[in-house]
C-alpha atoms as a PDB file:
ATOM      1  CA  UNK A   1      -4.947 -12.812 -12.403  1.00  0.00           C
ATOM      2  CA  UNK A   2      -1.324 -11.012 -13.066  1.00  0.00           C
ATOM      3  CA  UNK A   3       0.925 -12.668 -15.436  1.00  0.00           C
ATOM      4  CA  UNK A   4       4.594 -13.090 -14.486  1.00  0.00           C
ATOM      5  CA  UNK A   5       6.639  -9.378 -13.434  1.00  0.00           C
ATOM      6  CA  UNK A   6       9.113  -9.089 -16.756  1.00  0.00           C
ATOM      7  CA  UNK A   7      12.428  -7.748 -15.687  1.00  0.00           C
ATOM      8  CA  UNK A   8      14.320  -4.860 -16.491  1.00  0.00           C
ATOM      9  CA  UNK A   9      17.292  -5.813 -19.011  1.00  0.00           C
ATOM     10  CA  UNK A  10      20.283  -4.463 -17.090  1.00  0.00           C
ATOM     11  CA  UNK A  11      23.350  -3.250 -18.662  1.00  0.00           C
ATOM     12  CA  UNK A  12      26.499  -3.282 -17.272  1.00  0.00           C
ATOM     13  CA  UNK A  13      28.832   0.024 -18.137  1.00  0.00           C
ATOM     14  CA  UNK A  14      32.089   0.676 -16.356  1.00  0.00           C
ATOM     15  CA  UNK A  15      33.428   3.950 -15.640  1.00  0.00           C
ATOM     16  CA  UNK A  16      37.516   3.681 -15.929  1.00  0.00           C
ATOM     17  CA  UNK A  17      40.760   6.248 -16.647  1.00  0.00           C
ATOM     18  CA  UNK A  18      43.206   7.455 -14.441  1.00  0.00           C
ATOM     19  CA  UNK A  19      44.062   7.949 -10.846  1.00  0.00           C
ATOM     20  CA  UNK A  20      41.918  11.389  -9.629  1.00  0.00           C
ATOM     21  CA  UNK A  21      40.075  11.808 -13.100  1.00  0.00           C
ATOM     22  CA  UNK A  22      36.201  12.159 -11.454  1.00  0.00           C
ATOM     23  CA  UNK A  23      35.117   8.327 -12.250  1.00  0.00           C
ATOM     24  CA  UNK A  24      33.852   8.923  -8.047  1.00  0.00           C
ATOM     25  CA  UNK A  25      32.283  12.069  -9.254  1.00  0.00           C
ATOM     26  CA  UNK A  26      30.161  10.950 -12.978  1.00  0.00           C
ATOM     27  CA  UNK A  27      28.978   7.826 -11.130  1.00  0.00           C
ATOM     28  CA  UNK A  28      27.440  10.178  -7.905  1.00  0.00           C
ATOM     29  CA  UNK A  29      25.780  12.865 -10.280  1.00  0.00           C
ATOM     30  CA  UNK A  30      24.217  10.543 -12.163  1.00  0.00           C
ATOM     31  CA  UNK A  31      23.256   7.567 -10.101  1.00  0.00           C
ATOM     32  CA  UNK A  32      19.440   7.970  -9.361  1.00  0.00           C
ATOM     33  CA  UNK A  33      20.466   5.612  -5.641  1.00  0.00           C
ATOM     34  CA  UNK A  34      23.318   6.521  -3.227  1.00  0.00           C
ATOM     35  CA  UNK A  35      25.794   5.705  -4.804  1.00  0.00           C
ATOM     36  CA  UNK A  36      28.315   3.210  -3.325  1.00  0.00           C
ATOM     37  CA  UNK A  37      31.888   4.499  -2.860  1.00  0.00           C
ATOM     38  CA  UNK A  38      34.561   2.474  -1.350  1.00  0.00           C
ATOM     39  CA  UNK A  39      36.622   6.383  -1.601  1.00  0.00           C
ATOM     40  CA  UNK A  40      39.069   5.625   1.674  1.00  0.00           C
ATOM     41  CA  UNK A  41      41.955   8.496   2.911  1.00  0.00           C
ATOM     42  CA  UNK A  42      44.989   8.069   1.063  1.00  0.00           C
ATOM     43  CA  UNK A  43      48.008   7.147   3.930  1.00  0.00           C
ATOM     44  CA  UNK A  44      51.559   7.420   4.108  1.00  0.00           C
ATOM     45  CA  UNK A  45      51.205   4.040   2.734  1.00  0.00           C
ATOM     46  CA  UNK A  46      50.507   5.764  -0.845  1.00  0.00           C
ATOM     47  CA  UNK A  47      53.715   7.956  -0.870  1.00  0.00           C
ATOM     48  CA  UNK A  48      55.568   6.970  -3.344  1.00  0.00           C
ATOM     49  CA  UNK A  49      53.366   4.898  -5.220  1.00  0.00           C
ATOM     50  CA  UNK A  50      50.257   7.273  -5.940  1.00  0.00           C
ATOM     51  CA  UNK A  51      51.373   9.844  -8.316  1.00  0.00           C
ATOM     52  CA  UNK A  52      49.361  12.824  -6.802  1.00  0.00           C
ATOM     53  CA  UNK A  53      51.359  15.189  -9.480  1.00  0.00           C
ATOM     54  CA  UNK A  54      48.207  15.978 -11.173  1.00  0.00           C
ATOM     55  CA  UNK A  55      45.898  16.073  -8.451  1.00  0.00           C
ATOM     56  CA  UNK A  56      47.890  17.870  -5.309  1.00  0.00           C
ATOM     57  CA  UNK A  57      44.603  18.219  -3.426  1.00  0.00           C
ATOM     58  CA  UNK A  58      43.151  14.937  -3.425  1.00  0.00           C
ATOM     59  CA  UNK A  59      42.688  13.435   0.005  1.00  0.00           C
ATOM     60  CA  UNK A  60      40.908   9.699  -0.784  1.00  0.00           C
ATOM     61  CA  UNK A  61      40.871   6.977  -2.801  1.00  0.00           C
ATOM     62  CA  UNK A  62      38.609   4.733  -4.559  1.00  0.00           C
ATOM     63  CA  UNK A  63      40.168   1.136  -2.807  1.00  0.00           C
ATOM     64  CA  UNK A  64      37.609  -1.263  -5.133  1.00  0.00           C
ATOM     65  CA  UNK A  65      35.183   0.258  -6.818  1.00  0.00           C
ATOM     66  CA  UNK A  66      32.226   2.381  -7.144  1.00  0.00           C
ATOM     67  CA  UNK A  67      28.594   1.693  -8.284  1.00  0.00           C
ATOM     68  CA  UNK A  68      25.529   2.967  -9.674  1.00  0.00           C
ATOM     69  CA  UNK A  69      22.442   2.305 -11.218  1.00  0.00           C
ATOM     70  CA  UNK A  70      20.413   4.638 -13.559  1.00  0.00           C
ATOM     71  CA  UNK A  71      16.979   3.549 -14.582  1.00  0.00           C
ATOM     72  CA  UNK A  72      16.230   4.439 -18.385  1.00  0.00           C
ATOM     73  CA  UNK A  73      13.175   2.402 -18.724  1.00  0.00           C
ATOM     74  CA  UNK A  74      10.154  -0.351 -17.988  1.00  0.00           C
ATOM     75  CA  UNK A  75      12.780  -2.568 -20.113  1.00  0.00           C
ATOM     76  CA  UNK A  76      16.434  -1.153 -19.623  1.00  0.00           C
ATOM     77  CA  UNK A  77      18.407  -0.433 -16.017  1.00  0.00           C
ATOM     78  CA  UNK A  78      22.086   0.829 -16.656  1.00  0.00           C
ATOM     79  CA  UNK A  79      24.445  -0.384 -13.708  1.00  0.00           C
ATOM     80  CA  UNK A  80      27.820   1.752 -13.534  1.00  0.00           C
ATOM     81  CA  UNK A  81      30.865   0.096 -12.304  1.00  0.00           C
ATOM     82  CA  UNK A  82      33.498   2.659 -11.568  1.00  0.00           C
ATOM     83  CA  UNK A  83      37.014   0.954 -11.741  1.00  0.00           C
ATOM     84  CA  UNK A  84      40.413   1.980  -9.348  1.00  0.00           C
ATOM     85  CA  UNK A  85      42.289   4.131 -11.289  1.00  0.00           C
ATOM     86  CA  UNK A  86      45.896   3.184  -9.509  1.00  0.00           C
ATOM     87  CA  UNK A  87      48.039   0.849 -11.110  1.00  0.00           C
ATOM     88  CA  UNK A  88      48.094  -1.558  -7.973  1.00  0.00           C
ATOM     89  CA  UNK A  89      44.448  -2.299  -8.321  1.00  0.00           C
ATOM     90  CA  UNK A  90      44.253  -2.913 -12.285  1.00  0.00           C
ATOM     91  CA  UNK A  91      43.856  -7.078 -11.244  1.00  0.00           C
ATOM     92  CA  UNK A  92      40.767  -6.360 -10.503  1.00  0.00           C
ATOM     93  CA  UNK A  93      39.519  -4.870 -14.093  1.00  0.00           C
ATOM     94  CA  UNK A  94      38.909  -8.247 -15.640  1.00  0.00           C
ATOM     95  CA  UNK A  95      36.624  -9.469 -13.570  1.00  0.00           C
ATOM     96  CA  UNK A  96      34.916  -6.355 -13.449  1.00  0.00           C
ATOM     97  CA  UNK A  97      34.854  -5.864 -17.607  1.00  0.00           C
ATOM     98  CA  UNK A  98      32.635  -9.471 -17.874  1.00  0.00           C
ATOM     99  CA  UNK A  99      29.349  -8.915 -19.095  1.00  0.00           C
ATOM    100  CA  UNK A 100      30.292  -4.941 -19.985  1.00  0.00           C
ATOM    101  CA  UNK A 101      28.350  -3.592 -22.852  1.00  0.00           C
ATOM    102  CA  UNK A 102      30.542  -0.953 -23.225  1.00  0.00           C
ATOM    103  CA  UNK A 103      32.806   1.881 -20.923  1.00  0.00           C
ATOM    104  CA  UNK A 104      33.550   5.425 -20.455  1.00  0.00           C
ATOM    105  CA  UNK A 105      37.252   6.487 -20.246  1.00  0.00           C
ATOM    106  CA  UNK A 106      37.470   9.206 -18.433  1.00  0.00           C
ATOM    107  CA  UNK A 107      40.424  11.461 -19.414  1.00  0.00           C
ATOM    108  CA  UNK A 108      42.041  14.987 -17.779  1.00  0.00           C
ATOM    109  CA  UNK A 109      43.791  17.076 -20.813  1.00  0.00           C
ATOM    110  CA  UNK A 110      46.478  18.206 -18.324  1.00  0.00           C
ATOM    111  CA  UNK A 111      47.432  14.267 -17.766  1.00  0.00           C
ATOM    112  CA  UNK A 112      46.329  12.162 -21.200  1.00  0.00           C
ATOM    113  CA  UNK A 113      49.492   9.793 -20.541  1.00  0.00           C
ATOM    114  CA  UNK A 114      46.817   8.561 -17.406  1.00  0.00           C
ATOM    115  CA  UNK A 115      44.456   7.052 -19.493  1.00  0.00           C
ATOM    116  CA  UNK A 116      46.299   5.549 -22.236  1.00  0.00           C
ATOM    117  CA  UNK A 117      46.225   1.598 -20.108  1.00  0.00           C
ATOM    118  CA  UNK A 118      42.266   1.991 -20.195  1.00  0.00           C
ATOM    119  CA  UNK A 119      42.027   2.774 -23.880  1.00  0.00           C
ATOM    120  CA  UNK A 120      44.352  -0.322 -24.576  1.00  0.00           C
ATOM    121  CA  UNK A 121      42.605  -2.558 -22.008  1.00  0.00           C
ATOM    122  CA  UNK A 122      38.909  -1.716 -23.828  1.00  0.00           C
ATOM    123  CA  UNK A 123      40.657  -1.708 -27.463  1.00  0.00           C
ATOM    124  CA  UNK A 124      42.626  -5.282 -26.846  1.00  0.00           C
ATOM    125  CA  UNK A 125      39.295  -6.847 -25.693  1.00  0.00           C
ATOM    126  CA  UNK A 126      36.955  -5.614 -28.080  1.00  0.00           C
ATOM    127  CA  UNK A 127      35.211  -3.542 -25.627  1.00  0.00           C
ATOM    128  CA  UNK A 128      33.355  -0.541 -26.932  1.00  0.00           C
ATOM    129  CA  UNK A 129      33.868   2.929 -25.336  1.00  0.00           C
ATOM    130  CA  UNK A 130      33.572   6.477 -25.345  1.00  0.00           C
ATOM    131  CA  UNK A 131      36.115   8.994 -24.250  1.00  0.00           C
ATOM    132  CA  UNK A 132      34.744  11.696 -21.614  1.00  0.00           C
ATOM    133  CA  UNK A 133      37.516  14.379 -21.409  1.00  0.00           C
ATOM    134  CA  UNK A 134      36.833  16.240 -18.323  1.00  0.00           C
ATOM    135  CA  UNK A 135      37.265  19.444 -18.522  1.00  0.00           C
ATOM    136  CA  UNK A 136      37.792  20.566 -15.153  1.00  0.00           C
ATOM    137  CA  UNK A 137      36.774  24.094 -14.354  1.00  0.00           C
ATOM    138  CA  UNK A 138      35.130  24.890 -17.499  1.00  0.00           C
ATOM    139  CA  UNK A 139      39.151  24.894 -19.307  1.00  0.00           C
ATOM    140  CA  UNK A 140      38.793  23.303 -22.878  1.00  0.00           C
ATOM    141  CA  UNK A 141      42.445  23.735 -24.322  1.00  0.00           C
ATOM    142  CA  UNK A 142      41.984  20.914 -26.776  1.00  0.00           C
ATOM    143  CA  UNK A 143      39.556  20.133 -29.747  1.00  0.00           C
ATOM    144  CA  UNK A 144      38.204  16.692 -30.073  1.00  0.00           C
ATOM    145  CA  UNK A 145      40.173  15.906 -32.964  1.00  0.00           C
ATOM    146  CA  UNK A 146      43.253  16.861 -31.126  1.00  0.00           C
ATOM    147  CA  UNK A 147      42.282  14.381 -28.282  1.00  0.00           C
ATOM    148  CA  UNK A 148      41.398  11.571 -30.832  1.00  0.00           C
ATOM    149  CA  UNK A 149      45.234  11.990 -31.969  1.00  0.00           C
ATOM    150  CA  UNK A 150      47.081  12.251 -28.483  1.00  0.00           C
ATOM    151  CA  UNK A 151      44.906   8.847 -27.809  1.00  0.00           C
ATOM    152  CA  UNK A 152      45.638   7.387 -30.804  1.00  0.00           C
ATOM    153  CA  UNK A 153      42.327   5.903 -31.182  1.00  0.00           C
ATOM    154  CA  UNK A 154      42.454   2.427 -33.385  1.00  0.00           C
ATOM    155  CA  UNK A 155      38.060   2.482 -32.639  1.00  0.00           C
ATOM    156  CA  UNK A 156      35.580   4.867 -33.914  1.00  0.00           C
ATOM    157  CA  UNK A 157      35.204   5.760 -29.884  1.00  0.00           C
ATOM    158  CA  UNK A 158      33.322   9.038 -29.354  1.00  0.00           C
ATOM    159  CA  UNK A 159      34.992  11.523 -28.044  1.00  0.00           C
ATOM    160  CA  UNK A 160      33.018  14.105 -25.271  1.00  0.00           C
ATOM    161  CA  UNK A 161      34.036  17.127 -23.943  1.00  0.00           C
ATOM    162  CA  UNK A 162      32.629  16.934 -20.212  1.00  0.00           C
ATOM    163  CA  UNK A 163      32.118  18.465 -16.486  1.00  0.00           C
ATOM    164  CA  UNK A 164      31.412  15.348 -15.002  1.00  0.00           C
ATOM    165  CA  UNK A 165      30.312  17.266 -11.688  1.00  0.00           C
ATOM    166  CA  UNK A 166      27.252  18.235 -13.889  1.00  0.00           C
ATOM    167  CA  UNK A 167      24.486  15.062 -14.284  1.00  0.00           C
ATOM    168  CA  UNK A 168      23.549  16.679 -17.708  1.00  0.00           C
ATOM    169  CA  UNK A 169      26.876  16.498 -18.734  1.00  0.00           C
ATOM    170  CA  UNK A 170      27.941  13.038 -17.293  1.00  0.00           C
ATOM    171  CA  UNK A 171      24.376  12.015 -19.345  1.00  0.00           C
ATOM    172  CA  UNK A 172      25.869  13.035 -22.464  1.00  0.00           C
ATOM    173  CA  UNK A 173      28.993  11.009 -22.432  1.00  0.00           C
ATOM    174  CA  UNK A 174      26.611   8.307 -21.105  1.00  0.00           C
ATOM    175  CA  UNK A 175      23.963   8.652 -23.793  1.00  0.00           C
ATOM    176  CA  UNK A 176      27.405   8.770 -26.398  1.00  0.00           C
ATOM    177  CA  UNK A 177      28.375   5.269 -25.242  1.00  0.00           C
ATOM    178  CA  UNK A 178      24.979   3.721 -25.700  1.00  0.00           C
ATOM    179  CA  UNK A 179      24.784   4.819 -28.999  1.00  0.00           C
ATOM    180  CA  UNK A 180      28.480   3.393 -29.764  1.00  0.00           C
ATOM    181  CA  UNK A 181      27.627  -0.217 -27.729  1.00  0.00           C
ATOM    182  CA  UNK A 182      24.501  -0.046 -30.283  1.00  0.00           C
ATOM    183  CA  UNK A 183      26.371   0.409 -33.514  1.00  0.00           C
ATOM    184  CA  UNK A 184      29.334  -2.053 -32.401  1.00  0.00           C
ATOM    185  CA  UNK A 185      26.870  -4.767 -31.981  1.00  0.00           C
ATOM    186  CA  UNK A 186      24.968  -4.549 -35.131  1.00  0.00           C
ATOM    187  CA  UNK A 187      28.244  -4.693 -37.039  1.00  0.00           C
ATOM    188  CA  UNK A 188      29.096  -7.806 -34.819  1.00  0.00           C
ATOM    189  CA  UNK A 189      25.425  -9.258 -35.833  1.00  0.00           C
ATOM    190  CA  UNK A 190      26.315  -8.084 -39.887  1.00  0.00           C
ATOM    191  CA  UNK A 191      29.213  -9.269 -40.117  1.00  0.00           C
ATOM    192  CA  UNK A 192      27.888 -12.792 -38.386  1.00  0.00           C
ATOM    193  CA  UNK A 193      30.764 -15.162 -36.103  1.00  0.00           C
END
């Protein structure tokens, strides 16, 4: 006779930073399911309050939030929670931050400003997080050190250098995090309540 079916642990990670930054595109190239988009066309109802400055091109918009899940074993499934990255929608980032081990901000070198809210929102909370600085079409103008500064980090938050079209790459910022989340909670469990 089979004993009880132990289940996976699952671990909840969201996937924040700006408006147009790729949080769509790291969840889809690393998601081992479809992943599920709530990406809608952008309207005339966004002129004016989307800032497409940055991102001149971009034709939809994530309206609540994307998902994923990434299986990394018998014991452990990551599930990826990809926030809204316009201002409008930020409401909704508390009740998708419960139960978070950790996030990844994702952050464009030509617009740092755009992430600045998520690294404050995971630093006021205690959340821990990496920084995944896209570096859209290969261009990497800044050193890590130089990105740790703009942000100000107050956290010992790694800091990636990423394409995250690439799964390999989106699995490094990924794999970063982890190892963060890790450290953060053994020096919650030294340090004691």
């Amino acid at each position: 006779m089979n004993g009880p079916v132990a289940m996976p642990t699952a671990l909840k990670i969201l996937i924040a930073g700006g408006f147009g930054v790729g949080k769509t595109t790291m969840i889809g190239s690393v998601s081992e399911v479809a992943p599920l988009e709530t990406e809608e066309y952008m309207t005339t109802a966004s002129l004016g309050v989307d800032d497409l400055a940055g991102t001149p091109d971009k034709k939809t918009t994530t309206v609540a939030m994307d998902f994923g899940r990434i299986t990394l074993d018998a014991d452990h499934v990551l599930y990826l929670f990809g926030t809204p990255g316009q201002d409008r929608f930020w409401f909704m980032w508390d009740d998708l931050s419960l139960g978070a081990i950790g996030a990844v901000v994702l952050a464009d070198p030509r617009r740092m400003s755009d992430c600045f809210a998520s690294v404050d929102f995971f630093e006021q909370r205690g959340i821990p997080f990496a920084v995944g600085v896209n570096c859209f079409y290969g261009r990497r103008e800044f050193s890590t050190d130089q990105i740790r500064t703009a942000l100000n980090l107050r956290t010992p938050a790694p800091v990636i250098m990423c394409d995250v079209r690439h799964r390999s790459s989106s699995k490094n910022v990924l794999l970063a995090l982890l190892e963060s989340a890790k450290a953060a909670a053994a020096n919650r469990l030294v340090a004691g309540p």
